[in-house]
N, C-alpha and C. Protein backbone atom coordinates (compact mmCIF):
# COMPACT_ATOMS: atom_id res chain seq x y z
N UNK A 1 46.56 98.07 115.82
CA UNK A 1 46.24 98.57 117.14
C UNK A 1 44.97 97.92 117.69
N UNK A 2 43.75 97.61 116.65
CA UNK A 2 42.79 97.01 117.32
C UNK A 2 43.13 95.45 117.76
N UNK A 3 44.08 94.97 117.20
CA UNK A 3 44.20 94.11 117.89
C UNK A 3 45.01 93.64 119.09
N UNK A 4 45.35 94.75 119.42
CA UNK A 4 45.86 94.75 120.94
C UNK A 4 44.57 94.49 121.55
N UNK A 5 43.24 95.69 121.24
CA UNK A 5 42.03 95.72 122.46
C UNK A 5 41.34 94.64 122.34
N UNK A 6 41.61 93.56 121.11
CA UNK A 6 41.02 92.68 121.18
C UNK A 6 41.69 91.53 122.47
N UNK A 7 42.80 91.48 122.40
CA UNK A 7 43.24 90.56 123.16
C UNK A 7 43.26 91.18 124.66
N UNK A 8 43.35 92.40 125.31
CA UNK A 8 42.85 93.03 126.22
C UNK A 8 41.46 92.39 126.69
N UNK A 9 40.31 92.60 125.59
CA UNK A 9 39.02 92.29 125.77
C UNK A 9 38.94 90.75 126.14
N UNK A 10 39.72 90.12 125.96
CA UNK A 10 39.44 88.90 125.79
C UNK A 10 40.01 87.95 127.36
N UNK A 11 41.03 88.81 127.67
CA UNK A 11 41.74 88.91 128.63
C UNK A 11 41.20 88.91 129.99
N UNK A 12 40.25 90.47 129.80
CA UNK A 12 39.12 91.16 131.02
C UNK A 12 38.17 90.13 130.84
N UNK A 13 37.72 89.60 129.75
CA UNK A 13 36.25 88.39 130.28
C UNK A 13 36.85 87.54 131.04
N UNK A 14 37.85 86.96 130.49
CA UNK A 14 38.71 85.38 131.27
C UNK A 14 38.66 85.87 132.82
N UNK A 15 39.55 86.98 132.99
CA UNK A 15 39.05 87.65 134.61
C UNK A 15 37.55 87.73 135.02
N UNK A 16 36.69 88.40 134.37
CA UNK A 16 35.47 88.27 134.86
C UNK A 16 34.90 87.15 135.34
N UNK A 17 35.58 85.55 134.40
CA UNK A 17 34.49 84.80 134.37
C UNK A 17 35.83 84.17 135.77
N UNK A 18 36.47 84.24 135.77
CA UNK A 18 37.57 83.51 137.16
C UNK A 18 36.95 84.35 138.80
N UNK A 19 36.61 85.54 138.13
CA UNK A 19 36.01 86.40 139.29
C UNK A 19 34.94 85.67 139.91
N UNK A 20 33.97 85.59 138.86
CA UNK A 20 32.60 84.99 139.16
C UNK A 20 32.64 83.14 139.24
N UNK A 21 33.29 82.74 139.23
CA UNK A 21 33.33 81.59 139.65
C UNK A 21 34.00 81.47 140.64
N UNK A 22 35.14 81.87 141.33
CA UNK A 22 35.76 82.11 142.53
C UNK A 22 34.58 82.59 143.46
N UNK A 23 33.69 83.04 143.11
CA UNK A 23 33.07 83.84 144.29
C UNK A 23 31.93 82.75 144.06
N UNK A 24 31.39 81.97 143.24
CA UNK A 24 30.22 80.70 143.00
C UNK A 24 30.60 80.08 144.16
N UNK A 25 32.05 79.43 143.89
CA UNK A 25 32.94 78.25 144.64
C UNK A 25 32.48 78.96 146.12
N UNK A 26 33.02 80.06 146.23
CA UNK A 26 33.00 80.42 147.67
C UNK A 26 31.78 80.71 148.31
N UNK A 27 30.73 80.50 147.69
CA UNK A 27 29.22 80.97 148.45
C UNK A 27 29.00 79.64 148.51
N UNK A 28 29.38 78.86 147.30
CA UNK A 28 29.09 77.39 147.89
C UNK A 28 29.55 76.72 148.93
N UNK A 29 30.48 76.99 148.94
CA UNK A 29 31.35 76.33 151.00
C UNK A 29 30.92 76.85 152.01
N UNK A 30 30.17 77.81 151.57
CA UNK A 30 29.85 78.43 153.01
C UNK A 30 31.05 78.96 154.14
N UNK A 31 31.99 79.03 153.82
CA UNK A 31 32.89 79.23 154.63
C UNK A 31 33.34 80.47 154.83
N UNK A 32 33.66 80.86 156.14
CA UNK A 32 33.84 82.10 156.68
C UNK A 32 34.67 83.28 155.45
N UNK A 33 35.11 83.00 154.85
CA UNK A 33 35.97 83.70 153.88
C UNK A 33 35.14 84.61 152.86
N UNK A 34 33.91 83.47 152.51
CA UNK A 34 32.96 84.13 151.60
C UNK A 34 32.51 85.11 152.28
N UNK A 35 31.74 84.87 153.33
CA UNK A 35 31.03 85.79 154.70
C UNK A 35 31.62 86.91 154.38
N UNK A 36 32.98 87.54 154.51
CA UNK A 36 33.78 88.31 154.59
C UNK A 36 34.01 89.43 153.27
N UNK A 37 33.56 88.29 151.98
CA UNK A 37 34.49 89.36 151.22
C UNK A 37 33.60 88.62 149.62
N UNK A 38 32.54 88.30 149.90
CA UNK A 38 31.36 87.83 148.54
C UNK A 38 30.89 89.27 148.53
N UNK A 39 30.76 90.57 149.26
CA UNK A 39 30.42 91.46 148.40
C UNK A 39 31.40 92.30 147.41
N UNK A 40 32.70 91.83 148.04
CA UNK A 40 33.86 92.66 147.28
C UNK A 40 34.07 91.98 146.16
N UNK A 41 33.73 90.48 146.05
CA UNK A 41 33.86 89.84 145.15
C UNK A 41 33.05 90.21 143.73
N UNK A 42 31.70 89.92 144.04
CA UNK A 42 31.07 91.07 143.45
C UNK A 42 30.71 92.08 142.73
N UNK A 43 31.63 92.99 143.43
CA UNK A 43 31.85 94.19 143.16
C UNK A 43 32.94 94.30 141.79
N UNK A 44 33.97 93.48 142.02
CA UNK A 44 34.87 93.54 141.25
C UNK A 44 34.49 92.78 140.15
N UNK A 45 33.39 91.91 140.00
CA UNK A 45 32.89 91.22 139.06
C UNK A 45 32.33 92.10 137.99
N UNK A 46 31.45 93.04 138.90
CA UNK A 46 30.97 94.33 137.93
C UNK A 46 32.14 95.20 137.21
N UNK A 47 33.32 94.95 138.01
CA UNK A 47 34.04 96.09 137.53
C UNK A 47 35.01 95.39 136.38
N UNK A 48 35.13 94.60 136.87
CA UNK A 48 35.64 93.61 135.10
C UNK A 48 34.68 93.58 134.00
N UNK A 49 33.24 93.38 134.22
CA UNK A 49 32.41 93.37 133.45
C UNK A 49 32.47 94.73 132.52
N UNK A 50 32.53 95.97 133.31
CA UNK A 50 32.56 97.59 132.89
C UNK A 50 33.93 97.47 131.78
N UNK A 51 34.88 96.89 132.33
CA UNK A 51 36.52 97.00 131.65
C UNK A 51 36.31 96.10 130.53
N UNK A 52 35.84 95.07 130.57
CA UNK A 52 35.29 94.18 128.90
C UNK A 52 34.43 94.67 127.99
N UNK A 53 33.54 95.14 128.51
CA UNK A 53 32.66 96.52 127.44
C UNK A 53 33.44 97.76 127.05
N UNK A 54 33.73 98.23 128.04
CA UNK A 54 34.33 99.52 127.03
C UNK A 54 35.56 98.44 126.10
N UNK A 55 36.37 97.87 126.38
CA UNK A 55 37.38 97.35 125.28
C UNK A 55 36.65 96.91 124.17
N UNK A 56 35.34 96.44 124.31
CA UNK A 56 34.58 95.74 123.45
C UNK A 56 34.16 97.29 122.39
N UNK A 57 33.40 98.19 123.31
CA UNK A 57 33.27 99.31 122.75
C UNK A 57 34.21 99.93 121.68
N UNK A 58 35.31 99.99 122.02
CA UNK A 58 36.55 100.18 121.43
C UNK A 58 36.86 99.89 120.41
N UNK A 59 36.92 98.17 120.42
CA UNK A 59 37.25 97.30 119.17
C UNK A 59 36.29 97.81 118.03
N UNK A 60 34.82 98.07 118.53
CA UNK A 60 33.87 98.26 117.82
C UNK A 60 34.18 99.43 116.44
N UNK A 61 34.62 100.67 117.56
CA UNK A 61 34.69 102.21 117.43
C UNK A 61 35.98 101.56 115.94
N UNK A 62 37.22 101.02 117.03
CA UNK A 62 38.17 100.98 115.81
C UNK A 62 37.91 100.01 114.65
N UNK A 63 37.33 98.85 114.39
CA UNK A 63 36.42 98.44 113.22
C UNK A 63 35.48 99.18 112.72
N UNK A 64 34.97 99.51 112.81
CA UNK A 64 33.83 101.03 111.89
C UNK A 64 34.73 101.85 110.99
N UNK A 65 36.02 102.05 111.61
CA UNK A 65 36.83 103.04 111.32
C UNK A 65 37.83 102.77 109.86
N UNK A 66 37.58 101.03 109.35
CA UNK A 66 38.03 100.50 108.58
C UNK A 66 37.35 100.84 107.56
């Protein structure tokens, strides 16, 4: 079972880090798109970040448990 949350965990960073570079790319163009939606970007960066810790948390909880 922990290794489902491992590959979950591993999953949510790859998103985090596509999040946060999508939104790099887009502050770098300057282009109206970023204007629009670099705080939602953001936002959801944090919220992938939150979803890779607790899985991380998890993995932790269920390794101890060995």
């Amino acid at each position: 079972m922990s290794g489902l949350f491992v590959v979950l965990m591993v999953l949510a960073m790859i998103a985090t880090l596509g999040v946060l570079i999508f939104g790099i790319v887009g502050m770098a163009s300057g282009s109206d798109f970023h204007r629009r939606n670099s705080n939602k970007l953001m936002r959801a960066r944090v919220v992938m970040q939150g979803v890779a810790l607790a899985f991380f948390a998890i993995v932790l909880i269920l390794a101890g448990k060995d």
